[in-house]
PDB file of N, CA and C in Angstrom:
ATOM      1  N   UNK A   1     263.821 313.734 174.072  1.00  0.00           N
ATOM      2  CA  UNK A   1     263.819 313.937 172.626  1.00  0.00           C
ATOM      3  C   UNK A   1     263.611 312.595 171.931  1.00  0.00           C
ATOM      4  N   UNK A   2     262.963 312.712 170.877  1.00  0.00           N
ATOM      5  CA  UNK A   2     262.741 311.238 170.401  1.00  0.00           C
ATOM      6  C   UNK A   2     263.103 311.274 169.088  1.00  0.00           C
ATOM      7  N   UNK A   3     263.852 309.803 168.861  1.00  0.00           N
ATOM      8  CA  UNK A   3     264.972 309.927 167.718  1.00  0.00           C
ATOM      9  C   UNK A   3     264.415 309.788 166.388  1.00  0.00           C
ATOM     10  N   UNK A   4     264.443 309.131 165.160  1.00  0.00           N
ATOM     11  CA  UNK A   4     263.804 308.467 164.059  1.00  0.00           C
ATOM     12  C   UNK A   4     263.195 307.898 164.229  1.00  0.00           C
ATOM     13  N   UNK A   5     262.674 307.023 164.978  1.00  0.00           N
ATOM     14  CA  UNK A   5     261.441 306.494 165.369  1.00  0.00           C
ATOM     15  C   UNK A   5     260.358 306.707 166.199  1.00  0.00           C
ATOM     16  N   UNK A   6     260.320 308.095 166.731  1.00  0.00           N
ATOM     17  CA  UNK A   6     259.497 308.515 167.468  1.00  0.00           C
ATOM     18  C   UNK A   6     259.636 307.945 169.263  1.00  0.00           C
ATOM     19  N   UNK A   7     260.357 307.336 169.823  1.00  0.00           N
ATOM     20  CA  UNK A   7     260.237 306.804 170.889  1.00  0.00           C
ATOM     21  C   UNK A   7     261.200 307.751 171.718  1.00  0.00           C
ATOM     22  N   UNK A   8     260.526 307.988 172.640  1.00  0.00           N
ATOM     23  CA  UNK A   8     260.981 308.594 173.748  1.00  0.00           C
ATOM     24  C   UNK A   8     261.287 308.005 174.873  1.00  0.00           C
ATOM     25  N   UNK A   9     262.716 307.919 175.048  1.00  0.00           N
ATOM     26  CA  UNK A   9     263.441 306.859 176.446  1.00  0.00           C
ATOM     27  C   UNK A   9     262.915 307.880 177.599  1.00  0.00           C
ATOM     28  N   UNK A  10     263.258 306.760 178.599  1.00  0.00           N
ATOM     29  CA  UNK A  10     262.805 307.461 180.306  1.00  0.00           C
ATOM     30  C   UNK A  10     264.721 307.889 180.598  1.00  0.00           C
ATOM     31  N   UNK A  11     264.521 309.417 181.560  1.00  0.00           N
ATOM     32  CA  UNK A  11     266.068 309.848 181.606  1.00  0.00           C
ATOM     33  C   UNK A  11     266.525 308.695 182.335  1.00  0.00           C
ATOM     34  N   UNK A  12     267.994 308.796 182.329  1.00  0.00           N
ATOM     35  CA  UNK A  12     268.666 307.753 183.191  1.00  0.00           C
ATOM     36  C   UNK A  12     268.667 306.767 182.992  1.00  0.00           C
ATOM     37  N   UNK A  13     268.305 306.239 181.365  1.00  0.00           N
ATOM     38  CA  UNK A  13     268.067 304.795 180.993  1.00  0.00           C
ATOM     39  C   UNK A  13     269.636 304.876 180.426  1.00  0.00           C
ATOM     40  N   UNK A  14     270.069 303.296 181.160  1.00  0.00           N
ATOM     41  CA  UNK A  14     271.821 302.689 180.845  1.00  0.00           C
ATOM     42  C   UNK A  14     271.119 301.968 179.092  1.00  0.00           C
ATOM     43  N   UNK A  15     272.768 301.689 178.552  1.00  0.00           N
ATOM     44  CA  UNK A  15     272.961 301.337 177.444  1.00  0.00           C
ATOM     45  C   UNK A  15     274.025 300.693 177.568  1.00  0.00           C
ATOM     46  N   UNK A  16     274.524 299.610 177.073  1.00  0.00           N
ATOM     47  CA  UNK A  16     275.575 299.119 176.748  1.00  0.00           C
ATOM     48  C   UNK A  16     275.729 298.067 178.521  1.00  0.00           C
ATOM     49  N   UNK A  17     275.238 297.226 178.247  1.00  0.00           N
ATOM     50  CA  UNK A  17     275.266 296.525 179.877  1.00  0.00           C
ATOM     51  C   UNK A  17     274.507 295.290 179.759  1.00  0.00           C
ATOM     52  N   UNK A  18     274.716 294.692 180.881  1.00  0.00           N
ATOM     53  CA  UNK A  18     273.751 293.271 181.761  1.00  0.00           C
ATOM     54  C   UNK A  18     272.662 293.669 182.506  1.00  0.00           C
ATOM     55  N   UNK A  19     271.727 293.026 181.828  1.00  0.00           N
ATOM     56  CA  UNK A  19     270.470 293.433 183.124  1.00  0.00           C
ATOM     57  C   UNK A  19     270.025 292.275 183.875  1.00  0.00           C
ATOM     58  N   UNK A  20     270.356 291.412 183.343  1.00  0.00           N
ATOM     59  CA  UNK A  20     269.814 289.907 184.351  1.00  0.00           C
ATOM     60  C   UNK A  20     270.614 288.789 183.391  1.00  0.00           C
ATOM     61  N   UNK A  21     270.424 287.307 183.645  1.00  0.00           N
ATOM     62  CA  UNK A  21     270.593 286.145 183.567  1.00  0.00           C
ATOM     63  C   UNK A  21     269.731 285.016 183.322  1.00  0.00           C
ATOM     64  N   UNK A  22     269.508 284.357 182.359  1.00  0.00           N
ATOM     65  CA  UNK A  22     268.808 283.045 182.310  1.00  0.00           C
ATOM     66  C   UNK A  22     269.298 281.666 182.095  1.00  0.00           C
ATOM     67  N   UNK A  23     269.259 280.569 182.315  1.00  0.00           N
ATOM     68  CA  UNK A  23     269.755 279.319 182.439  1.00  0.00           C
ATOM     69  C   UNK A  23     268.944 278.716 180.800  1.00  0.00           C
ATOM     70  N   UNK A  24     270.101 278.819 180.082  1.00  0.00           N
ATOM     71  CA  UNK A  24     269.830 277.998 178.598  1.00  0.00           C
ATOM     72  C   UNK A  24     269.820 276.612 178.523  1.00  0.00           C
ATOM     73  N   UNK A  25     268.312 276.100 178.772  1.00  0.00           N
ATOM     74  CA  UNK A  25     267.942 274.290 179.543  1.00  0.00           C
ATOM     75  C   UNK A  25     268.096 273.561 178.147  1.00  0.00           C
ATOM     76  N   UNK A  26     267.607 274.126 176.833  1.00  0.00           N
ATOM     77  CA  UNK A  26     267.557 273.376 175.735  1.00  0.00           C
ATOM     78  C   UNK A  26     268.015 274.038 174.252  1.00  0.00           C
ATOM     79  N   UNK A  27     267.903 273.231 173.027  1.00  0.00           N
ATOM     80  CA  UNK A  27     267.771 273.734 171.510  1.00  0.00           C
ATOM     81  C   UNK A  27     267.010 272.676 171.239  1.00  0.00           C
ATOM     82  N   UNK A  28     266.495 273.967 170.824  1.00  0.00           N
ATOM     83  CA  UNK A  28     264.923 273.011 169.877  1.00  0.00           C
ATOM     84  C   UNK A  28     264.566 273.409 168.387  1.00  0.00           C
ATOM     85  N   UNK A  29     264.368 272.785 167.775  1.00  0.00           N
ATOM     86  CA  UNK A  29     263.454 273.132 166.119  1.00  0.00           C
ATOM     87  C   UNK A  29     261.707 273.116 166.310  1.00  0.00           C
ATOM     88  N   UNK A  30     261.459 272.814 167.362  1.00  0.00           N
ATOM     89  CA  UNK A  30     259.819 272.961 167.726  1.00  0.00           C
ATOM     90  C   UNK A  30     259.659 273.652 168.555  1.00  0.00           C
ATOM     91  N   UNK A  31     258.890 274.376 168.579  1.00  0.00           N
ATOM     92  CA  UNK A  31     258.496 275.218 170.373  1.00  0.00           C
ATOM     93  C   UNK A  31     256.880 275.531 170.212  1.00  0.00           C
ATOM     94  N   UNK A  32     256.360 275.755 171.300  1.00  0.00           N
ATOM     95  CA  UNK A  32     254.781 275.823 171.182  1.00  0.00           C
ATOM     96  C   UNK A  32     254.788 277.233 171.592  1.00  0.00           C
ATOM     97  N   UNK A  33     255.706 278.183 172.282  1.00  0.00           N
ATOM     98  CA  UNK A  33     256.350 279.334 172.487  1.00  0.00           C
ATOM     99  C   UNK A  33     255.531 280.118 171.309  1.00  0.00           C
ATOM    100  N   UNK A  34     254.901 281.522 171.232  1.00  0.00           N
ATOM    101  CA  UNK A  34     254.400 282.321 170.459  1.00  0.00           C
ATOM    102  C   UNK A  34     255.507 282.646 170.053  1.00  0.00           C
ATOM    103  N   UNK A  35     256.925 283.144 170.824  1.00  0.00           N
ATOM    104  CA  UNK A  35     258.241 283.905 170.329  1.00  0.00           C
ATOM    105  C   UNK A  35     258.600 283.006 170.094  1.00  0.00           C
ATOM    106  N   UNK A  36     258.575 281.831 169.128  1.00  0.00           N
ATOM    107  CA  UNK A  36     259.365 281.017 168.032  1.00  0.00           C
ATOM    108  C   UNK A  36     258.924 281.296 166.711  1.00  0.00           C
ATOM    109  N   UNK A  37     259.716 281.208 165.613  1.00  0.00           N
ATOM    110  CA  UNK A  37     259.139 281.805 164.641  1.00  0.00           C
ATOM    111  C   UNK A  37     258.817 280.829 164.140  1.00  0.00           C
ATOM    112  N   UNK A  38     259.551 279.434 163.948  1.00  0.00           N
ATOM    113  CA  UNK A  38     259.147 277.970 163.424  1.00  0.00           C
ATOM    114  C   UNK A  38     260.313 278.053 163.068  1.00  0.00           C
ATOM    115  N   UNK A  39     261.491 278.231 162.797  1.00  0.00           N
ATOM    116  CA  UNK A  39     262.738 278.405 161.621  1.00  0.00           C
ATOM    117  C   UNK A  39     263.709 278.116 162.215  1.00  0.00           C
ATOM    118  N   UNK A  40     264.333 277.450 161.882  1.00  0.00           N
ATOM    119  CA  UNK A  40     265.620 277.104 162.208  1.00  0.00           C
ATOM    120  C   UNK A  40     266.122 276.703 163.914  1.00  0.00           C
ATOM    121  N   UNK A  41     266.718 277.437 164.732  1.00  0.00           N
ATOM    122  CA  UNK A  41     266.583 276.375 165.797  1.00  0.00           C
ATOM    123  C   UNK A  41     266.124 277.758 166.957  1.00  0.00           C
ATOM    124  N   UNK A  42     265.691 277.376 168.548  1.00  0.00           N
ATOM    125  CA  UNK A  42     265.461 277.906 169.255  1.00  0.00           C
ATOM    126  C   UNK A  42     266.279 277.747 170.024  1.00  0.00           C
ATOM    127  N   UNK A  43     266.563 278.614 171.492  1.00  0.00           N
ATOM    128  CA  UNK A  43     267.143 278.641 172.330  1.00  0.00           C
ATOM    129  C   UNK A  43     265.401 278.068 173.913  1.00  0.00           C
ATOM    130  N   UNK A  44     265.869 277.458 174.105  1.00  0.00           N
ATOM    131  CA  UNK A  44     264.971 277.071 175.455  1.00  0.00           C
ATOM    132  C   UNK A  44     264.915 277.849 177.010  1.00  0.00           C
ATOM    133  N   UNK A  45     264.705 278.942 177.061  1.00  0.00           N
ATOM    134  CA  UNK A  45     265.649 279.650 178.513  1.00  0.00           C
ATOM    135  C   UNK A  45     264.797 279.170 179.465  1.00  0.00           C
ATOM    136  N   UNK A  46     265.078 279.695 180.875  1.00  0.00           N
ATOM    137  CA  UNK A  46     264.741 279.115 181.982  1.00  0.00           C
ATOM    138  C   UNK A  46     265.429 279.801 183.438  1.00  0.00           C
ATOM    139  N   UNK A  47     264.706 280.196 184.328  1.00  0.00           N
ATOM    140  CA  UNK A  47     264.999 281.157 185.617  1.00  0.00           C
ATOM    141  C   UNK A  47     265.662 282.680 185.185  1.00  0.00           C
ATOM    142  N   UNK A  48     264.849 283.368 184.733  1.00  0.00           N
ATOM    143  CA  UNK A  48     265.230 284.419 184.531  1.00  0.00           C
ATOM    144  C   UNK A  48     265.539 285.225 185.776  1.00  0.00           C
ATOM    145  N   UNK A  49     266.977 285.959 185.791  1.00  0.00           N
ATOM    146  CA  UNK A  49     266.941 286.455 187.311  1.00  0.00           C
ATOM    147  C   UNK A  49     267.574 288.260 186.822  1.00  0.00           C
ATOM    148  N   UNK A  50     266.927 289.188 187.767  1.00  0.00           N
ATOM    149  CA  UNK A  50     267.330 290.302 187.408  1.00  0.00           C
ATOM    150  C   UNK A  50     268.562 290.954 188.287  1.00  0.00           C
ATOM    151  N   UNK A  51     269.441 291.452 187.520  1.00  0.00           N
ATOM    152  CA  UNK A  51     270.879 291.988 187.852  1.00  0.00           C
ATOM    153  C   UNK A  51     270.841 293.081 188.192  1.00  0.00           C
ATOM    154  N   UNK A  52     271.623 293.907 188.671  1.00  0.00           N
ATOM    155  CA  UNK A  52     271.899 296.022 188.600  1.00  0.00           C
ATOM    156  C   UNK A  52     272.529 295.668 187.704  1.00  0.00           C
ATOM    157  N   UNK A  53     272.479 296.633 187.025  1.00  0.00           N
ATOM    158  CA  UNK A  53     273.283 297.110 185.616  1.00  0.00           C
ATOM    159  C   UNK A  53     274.590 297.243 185.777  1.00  0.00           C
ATOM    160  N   UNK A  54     275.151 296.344 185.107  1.00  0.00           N
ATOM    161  CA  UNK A  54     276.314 296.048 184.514  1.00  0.00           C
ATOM    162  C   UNK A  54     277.022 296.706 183.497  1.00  0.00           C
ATOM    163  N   UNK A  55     278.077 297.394 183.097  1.00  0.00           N
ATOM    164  CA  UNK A  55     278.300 297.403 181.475  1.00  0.00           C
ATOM    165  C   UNK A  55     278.906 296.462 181.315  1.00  0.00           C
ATOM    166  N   UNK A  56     278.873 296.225 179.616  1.00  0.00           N
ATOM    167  CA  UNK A  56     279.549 295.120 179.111  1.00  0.00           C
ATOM    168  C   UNK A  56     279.661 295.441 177.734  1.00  0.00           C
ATOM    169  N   UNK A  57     280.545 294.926 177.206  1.00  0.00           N
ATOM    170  CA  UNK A  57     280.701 295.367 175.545  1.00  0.00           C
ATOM    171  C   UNK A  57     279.719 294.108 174.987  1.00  0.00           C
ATOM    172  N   UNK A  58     278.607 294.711 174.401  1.00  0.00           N
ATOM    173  CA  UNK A  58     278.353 293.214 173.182  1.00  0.00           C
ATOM    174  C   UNK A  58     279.450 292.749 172.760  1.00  0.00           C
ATOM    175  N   UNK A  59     278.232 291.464 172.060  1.00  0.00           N
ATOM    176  CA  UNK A  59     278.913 290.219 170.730  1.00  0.00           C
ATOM    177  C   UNK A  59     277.779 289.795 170.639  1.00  0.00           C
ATOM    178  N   UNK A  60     278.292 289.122 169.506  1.00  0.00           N
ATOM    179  CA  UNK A  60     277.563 288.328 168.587  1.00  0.00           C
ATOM    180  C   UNK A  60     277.270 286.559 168.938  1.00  0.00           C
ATOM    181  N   UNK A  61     276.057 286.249 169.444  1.00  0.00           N
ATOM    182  CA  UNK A  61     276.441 284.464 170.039  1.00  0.00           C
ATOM    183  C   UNK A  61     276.565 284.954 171.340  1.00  0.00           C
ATOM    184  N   UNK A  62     277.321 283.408 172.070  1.00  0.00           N
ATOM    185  CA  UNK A  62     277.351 283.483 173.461  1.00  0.00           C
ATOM    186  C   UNK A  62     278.699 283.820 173.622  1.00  0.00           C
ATOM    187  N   UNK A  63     279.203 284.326 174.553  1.00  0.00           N
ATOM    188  CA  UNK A  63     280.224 284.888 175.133  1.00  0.00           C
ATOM    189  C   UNK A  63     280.497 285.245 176.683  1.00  0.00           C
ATOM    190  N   UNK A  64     281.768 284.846 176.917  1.00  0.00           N
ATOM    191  CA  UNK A  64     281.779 285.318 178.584  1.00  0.00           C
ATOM    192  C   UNK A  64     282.667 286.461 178.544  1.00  0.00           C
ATOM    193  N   UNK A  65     281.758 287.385 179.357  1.00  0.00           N
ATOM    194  CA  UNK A  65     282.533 288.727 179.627  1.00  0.00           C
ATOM    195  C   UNK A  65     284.105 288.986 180.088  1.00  0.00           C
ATOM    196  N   UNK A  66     284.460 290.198 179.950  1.00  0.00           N
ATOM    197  CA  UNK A  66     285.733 290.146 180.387  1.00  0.00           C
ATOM    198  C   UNK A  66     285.778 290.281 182.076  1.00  0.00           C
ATOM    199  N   UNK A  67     286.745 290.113 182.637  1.00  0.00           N
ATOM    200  CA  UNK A  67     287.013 290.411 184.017  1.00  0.00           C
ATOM    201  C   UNK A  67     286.944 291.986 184.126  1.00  0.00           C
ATOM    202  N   UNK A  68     285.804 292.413 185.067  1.00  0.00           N
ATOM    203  CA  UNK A  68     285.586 293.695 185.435  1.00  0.00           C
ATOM    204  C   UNK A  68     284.416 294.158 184.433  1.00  0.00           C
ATOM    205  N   UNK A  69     283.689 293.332 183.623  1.00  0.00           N
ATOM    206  CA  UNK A  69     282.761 293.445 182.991  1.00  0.00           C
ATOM    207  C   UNK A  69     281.662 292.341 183.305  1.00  0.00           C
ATOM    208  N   UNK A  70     280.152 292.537 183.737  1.00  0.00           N
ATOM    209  CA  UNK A  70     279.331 291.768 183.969  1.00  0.00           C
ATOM    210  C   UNK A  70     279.959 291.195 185.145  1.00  0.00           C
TER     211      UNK A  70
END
């Protein structure tokens, strides 16, 4: 079924979780990166690695999960 926006998920798609990990090498105000917008500051990532799905409660910023989460 596809919601207000017309998009139709694949069944069995998780929500609320970890799907992988990247190593945050820098902050920058420049990037040559297409996904920089120019504004304010960037995050620099680096070794993206993919996880099994995790749940985890969001937040806002960086944060370390609770024990038994991620």
């Amino acid at each position: 079924m596809a919601g207000r926006h017309r998009i139709v998920l694949p069944e069995g798609m998780h929500f609320g979780g970890v799907v992988g990990v990247v190593d945050l090498v820098d902050g920058v105000r420049a990037h040559p990166s297409p996904w920089f917008s120019g504004k304010g500051f960037g995050d620099v990532l680096a070794n993206p690695r993919r996880l099994s799905f995790r749940p985890c409660k969001g937040n806002l910023g960086f944060f370390r999960p609770e024990r038994g989460e991620a």
